[in-house]
C-alpha atoms as a PDB file:
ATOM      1  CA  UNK A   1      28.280 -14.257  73.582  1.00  0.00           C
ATOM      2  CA  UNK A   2      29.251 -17.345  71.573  1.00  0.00           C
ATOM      3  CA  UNK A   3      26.388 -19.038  69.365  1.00  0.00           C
ATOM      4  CA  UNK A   4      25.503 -22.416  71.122  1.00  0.00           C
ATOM      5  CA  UNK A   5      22.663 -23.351  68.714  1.00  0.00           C
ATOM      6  CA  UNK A   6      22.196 -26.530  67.278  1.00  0.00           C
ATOM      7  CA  UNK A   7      24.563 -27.707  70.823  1.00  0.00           C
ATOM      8  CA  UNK A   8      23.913 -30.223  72.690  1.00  0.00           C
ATOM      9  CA  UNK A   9      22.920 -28.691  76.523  1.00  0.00           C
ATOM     10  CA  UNK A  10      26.120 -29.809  78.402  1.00  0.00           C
ATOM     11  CA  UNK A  11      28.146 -28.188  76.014  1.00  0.00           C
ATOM     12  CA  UNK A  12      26.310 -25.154  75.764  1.00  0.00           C
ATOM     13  CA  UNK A  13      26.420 -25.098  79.535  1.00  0.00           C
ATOM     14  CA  UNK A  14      30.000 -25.027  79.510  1.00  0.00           C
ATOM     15  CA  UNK A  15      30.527 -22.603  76.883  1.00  0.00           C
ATOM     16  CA  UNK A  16      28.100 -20.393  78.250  1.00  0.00           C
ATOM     17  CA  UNK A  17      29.321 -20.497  81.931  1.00  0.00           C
ATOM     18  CA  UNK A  18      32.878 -19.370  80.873  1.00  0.00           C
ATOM     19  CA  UNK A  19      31.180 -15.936  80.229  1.00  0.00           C
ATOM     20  CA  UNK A  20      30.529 -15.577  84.274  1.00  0.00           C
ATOM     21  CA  UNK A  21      26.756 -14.761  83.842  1.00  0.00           C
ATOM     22  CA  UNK A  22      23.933 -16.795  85.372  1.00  0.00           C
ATOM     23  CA  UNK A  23      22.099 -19.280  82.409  1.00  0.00           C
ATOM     24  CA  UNK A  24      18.738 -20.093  82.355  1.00  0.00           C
ATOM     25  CA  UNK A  25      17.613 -22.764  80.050  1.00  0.00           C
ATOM     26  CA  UNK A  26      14.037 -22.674  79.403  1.00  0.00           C
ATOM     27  CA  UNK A  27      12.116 -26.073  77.961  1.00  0.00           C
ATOM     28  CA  UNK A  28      10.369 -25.847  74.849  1.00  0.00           C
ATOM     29  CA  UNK A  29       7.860 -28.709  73.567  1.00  0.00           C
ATOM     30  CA  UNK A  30       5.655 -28.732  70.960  1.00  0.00           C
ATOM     31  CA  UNK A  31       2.035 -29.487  71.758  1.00  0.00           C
ATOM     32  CA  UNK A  32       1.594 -33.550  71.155  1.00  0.00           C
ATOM     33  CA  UNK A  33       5.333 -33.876  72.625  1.00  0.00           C
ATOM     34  CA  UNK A  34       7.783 -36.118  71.882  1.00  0.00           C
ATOM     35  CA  UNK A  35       9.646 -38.696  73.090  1.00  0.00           C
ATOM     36  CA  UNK A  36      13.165 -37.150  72.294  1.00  0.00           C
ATOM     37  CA  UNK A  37      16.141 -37.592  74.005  1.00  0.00           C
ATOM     38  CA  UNK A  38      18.249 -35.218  72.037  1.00  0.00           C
ATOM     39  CA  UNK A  39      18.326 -32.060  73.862  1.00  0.00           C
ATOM     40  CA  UNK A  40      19.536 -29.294  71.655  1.00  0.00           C
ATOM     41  CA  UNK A  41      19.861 -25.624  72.036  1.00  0.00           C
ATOM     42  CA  UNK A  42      17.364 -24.220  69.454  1.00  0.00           C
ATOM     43  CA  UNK A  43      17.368 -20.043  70.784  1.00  0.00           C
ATOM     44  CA  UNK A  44      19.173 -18.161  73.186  1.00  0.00           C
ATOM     45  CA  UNK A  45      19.027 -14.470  74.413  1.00  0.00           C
ATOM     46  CA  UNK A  46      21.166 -12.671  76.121  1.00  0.00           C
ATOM     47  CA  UNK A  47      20.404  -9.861  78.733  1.00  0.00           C
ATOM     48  CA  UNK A  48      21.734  -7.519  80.797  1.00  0.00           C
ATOM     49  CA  UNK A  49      21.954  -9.989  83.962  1.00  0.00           C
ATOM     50  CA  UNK A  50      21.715 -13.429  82.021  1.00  0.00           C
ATOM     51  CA  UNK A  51      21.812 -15.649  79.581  1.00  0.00           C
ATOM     52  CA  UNK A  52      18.442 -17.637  78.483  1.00  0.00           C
ATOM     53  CA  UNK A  53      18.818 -20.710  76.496  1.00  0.00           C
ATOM     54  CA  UNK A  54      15.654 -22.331  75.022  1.00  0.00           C
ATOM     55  CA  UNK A  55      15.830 -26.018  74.561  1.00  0.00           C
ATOM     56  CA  UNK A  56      14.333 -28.820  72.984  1.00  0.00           C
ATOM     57  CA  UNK A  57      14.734 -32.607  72.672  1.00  0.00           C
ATOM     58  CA  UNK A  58      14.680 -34.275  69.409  1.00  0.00           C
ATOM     59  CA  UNK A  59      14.044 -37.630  68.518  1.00  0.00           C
ATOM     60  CA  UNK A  60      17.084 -38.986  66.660  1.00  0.00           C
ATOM     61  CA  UNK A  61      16.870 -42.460  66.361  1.00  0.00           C
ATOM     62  CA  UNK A  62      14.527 -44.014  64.224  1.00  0.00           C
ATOM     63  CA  UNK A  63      11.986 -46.789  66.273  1.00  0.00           C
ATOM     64  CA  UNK A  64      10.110 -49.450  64.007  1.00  0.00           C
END
């Protein structure tokens, strides 16, 4: 499997789906949440039948 961390999901996506197995991408949010709009791939794991790929969105730009 390729390393997609740090990716942006689309591109993982792509890069991922080349391999032929299903991918699953799986939210994660911290507990007061965010208002991010950068979604980055931040863990994935890779089974038998699949390929999980935990997300998360980061904000990026900087609001006064």
């Amino acid at each position: 499997m390729r390393s997609v961390l740090g990716l942006d999901l689309k591109t993982a996506e792509t890069l991922l789906s080349a391999s032929g197995k299903p991918v699953r991408f799986v939210e994660v949010r911290s507990k007061k949440g965010g208002r991010g709009d950068d979604k980055r791939v931040i863990k994935t794991v890779e089974t038998d039948t699949e390929t999980i790929v935990y997300w998360s969105a980061f904000q990026t730009e900087i609001t006064r």
